[in-house]
PDB file of N, CA and C in Angstrom:
ATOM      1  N   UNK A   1      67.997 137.574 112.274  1.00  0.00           N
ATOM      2  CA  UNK A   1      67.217 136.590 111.556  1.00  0.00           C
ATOM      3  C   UNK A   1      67.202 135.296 112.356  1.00  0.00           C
ATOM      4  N   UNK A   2      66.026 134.552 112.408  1.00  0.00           N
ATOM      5  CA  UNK A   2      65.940 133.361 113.423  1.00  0.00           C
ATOM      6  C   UNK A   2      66.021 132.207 112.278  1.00  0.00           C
ATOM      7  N   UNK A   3      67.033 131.383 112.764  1.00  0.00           N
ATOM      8  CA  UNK A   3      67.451 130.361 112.130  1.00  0.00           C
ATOM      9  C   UNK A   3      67.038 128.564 113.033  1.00  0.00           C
ATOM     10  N   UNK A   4      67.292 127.603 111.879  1.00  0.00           N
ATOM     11  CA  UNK A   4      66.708 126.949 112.431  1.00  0.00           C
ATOM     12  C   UNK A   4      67.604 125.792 111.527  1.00  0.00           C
ATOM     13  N   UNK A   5      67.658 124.293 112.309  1.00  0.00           N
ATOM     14  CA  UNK A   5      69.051 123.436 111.911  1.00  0.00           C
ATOM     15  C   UNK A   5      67.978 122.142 110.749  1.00  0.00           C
ATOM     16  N   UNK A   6      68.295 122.269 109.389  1.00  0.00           N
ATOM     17  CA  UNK A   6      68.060 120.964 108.864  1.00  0.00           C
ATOM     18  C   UNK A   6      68.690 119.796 108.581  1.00  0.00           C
ATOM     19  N   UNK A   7      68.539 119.031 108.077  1.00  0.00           N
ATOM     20  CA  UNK A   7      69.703 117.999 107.495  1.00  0.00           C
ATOM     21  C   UNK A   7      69.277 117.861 105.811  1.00  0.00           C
ATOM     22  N   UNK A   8      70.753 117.904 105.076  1.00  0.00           N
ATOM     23  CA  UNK A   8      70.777 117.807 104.243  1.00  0.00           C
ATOM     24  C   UNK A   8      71.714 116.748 103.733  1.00  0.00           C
ATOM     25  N   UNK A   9      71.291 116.040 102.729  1.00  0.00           N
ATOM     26  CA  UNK A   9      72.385 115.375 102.735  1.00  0.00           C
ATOM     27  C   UNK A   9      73.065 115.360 101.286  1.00  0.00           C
ATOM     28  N   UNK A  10      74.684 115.401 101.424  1.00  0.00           N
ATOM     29  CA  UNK A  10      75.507 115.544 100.270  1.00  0.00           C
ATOM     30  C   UNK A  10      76.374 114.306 100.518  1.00  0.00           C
ATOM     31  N   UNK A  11      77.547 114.523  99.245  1.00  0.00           N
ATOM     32  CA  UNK A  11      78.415 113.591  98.956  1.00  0.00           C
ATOM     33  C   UNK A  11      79.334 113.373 100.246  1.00  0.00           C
ATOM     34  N   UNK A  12      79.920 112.830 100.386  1.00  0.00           N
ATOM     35  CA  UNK A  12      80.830 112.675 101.439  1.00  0.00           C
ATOM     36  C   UNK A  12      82.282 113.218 101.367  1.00  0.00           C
ATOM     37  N   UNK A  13      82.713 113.909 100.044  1.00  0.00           N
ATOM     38  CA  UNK A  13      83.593 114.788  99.803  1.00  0.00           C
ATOM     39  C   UNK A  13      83.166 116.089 100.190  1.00  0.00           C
ATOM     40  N   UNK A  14      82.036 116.277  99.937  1.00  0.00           N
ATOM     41  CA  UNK A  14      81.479 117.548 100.662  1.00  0.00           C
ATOM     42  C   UNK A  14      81.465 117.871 102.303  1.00  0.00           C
ATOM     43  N   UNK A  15      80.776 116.812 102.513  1.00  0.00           N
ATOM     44  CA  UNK A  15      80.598 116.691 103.901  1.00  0.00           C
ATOM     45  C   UNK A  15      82.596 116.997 104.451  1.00  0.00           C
ATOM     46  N   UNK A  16      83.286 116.490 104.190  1.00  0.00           N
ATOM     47  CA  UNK A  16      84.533 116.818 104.617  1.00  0.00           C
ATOM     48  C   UNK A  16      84.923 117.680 104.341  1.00  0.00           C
ATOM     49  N   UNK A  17      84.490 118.252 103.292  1.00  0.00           N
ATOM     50  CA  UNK A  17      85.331 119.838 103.171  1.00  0.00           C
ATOM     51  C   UNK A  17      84.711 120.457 104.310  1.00  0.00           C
ATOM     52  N   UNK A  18      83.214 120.671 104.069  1.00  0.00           N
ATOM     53  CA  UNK A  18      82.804 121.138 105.703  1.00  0.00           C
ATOM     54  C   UNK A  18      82.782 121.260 106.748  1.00  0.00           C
ATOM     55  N   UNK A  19      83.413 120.085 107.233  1.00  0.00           N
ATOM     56  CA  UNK A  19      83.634 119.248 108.475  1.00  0.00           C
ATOM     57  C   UNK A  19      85.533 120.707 108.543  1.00  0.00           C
ATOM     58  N   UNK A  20      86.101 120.257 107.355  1.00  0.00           N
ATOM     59  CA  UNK A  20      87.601 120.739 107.570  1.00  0.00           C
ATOM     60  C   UNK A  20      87.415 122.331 107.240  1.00  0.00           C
ATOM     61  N   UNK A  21      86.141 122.694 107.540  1.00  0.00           N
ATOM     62  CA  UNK A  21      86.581 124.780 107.212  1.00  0.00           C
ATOM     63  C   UNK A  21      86.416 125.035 108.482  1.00  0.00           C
ATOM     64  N   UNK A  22      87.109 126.537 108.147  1.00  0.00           N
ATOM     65  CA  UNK A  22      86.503 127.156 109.696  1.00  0.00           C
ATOM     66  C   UNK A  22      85.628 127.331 109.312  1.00  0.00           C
ATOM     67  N   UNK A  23      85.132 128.505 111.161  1.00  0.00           N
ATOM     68  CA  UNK A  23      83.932 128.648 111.049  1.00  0.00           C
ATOM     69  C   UNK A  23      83.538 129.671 110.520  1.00  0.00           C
ATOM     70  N   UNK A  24      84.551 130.805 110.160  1.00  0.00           N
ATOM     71  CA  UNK A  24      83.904 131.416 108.779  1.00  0.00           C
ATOM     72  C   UNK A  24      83.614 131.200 107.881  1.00  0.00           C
ATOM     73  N   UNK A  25      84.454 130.143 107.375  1.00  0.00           N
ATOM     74  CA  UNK A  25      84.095 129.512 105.601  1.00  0.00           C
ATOM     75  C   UNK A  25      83.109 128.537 105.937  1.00  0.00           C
ATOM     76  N   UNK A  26      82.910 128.096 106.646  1.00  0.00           N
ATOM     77  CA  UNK A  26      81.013 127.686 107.050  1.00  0.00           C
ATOM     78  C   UNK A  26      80.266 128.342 107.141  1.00  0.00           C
ATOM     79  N   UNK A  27      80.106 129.202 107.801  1.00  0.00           N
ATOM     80  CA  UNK A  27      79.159 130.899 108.085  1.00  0.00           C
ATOM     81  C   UNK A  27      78.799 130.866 106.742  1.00  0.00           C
ATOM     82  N   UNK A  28      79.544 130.857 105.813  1.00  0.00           N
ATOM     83  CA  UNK A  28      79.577 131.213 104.595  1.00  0.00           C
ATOM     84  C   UNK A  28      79.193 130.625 103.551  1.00  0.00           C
ATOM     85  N   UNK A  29      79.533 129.271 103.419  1.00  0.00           N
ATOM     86  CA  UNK A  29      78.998 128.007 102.698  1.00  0.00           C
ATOM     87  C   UNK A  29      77.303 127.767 103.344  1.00  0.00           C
ATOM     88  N   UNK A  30      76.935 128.315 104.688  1.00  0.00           N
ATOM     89  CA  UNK A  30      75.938 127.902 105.155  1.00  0.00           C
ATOM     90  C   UNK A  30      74.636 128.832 104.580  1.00  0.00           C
ATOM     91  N   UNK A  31      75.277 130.436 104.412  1.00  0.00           N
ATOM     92  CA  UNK A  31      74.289 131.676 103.654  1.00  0.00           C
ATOM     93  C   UNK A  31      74.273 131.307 102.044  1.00  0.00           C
ATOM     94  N   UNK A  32      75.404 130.911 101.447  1.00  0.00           N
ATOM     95  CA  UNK A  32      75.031 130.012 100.481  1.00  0.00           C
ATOM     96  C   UNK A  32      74.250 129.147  99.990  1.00  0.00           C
ATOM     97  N   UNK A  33      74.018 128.397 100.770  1.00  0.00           N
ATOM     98  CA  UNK A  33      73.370 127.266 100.676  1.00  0.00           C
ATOM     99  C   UNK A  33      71.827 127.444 101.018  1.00  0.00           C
ATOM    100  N   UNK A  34      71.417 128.474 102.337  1.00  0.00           N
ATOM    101  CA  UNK A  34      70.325 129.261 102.257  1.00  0.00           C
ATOM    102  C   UNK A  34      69.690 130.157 101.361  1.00  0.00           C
ATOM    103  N   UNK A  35      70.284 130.682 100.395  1.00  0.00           N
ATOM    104  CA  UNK A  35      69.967 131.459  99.412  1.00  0.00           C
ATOM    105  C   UNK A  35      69.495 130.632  98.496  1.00  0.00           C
ATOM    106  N   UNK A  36      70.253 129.299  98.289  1.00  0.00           N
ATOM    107  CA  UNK A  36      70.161 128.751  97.358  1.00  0.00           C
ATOM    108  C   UNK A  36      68.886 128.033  97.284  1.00  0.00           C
ATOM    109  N   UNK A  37      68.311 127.506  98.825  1.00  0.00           N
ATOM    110  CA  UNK A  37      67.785 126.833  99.069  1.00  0.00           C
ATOM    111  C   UNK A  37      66.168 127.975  99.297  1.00  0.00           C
ATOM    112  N   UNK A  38      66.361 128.787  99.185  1.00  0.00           N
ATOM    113  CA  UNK A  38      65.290 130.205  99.309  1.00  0.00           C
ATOM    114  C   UNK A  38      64.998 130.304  97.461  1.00  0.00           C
ATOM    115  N   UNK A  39      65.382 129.982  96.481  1.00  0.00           N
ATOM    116  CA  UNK A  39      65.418 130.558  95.986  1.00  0.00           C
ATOM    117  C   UNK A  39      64.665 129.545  94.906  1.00  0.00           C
ATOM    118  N   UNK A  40      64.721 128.175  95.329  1.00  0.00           N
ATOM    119  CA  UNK A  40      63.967 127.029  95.000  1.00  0.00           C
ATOM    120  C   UNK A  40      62.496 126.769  95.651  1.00  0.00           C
ATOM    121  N   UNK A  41      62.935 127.726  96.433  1.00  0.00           N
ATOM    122  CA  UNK A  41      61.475 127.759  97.553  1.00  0.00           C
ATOM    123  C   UNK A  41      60.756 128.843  96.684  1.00  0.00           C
ATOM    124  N   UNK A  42      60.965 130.003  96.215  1.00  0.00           N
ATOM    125  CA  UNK A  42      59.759 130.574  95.639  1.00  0.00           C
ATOM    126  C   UNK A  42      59.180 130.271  94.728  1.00  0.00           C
ATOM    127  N   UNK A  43      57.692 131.021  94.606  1.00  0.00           N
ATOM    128  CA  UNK A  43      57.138 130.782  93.479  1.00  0.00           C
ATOM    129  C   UNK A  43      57.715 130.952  92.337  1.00  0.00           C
ATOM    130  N   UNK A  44      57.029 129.938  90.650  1.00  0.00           N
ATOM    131  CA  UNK A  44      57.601 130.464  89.690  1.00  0.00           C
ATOM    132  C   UNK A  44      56.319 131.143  89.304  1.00  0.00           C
ATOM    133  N   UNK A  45      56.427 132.083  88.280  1.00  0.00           N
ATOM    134  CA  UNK A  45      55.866 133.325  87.382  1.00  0.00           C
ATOM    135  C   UNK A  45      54.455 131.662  87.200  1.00  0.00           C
ATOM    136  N   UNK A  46      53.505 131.991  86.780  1.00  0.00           N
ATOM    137  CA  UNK A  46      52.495 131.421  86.029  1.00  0.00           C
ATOM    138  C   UNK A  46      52.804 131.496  84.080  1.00  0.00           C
ATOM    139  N   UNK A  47      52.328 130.258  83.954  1.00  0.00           N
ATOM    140  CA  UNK A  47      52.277 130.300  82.584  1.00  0.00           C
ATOM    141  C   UNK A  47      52.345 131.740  81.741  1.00  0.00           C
ATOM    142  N   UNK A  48      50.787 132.106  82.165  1.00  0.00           N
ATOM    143  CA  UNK A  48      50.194 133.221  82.041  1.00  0.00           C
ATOM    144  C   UNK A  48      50.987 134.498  81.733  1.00  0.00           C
ATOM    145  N   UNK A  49      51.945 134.137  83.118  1.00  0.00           N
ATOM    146  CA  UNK A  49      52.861 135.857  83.299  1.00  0.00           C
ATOM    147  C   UNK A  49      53.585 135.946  82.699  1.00  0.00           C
ATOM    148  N   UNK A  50      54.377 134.222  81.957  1.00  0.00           N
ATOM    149  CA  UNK A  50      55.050 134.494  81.026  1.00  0.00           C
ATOM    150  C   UNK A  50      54.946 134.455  79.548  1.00  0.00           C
ATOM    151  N   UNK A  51      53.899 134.136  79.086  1.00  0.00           N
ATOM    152  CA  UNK A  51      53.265 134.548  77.812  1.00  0.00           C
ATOM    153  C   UNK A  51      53.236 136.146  77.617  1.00  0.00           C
ATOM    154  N   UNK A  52      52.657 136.772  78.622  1.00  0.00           N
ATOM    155  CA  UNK A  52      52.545 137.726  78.577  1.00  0.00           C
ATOM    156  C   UNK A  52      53.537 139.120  78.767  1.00  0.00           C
ATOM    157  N   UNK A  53      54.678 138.499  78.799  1.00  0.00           N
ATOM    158  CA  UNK A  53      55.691 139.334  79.520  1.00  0.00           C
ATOM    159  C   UNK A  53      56.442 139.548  77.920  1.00  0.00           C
ATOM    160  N   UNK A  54      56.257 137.805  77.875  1.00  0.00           N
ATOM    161  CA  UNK A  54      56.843 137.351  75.942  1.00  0.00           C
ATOM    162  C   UNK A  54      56.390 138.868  75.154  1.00  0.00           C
ATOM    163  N   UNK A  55      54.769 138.355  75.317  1.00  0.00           N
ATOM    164  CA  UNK A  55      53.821 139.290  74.106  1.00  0.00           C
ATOM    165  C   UNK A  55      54.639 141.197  74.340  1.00  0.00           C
ATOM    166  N   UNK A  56      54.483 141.361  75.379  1.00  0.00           N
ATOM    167  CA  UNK A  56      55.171 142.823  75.425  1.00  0.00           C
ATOM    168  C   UNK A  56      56.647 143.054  75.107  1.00  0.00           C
ATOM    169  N   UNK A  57      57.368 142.049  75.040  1.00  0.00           N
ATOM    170  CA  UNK A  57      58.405 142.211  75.111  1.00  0.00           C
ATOM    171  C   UNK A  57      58.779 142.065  73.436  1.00  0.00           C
ATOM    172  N   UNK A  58      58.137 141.567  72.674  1.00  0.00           N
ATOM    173  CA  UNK A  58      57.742 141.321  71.132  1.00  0.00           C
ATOM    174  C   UNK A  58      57.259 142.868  71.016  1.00  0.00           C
ATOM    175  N   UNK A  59      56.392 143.123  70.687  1.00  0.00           N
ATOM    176  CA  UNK A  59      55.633 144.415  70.910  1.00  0.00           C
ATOM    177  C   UNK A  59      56.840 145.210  71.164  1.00  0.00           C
ATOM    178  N   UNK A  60      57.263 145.516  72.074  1.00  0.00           N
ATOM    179  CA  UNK A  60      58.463 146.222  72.328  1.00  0.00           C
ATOM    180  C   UNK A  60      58.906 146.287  70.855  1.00  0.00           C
ATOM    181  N   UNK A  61      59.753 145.397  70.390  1.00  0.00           N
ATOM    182  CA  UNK A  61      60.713 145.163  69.382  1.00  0.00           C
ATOM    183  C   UNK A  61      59.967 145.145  68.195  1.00  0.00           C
ATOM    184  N   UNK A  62      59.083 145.680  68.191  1.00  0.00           N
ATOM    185  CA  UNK A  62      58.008 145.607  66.850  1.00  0.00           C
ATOM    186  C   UNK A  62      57.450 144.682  66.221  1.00  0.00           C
ATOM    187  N   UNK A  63      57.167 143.481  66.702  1.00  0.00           N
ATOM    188  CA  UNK A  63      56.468 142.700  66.201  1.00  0.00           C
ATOM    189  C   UNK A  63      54.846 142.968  66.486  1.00  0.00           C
ATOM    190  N   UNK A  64      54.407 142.718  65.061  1.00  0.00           N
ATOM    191  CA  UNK A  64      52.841 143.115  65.033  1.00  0.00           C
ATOM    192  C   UNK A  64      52.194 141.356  65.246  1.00  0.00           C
ATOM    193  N   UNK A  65      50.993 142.047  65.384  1.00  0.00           N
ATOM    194  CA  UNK A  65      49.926 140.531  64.858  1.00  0.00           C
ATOM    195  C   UNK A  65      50.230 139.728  63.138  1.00  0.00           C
ATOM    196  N   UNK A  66      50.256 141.081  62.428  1.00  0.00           N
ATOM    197  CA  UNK A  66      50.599 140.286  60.965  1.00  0.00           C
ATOM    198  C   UNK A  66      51.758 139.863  60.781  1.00  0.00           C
ATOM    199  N   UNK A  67      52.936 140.397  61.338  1.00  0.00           N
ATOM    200  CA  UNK A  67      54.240 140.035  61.546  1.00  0.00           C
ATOM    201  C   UNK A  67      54.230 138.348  61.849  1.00  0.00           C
ATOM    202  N   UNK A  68      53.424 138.505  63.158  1.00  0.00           N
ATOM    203  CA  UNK A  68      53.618 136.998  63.444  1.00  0.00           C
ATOM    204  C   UNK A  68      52.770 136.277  62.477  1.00  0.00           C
ATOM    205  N   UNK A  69      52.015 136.427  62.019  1.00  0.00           N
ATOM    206  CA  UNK A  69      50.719 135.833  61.082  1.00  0.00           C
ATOM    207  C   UNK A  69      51.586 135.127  59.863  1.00  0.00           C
ATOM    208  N   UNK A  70      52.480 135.974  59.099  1.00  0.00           N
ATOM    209  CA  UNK A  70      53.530 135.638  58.178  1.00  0.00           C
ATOM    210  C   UNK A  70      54.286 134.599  58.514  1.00  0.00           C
ATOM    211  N   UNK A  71      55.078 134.639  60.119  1.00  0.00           N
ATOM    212  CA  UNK A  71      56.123 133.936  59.966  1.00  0.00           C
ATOM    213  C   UNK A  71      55.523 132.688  60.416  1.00  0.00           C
ATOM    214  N   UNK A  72      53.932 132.500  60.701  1.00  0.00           N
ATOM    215  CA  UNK A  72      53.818 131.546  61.349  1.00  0.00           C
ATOM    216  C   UNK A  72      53.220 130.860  59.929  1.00  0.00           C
ATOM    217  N   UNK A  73      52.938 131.523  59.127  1.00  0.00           N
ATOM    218  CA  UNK A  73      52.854 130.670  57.620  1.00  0.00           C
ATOM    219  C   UNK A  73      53.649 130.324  56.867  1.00  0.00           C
TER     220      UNK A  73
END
């Protein structure tokens, strides 16, 4: 995988723990922090996908149209 160096910036308690690991427990804090940072990077679902994920997932569990019609009165 081709990697590439950013700057980020944290607390300065952080920064020293980092500074004081090896370089495995950096290796490590660093795939961390990539995942983490991958994972803010994707898309979210659309409104849409999640209305709709709702509606089936209701459906699933038996809720009808009149079901909801009731409780929404």
């Amino acid at each position: 995988m081709e990697t590439k160096t950013i700057q980020v910036r944290v607390s300065a308690e952080v920064a020293e723990q980092f500074e004081a690991a090896s370089e495995e427990e950096r290796a490590k804090m660093e795939a961390l922090i990539s995942l983490q940072l991958k994972s803010f990077a994707r898309p979210t679902r659309s409104l849409k996908e999640i209305m709709k994920s709702m509606s089936d997932y209701a459906q699933t569990k038996g809720l009808t149209p009149e079901i909801l019609e009731s409780i929404l009165n």
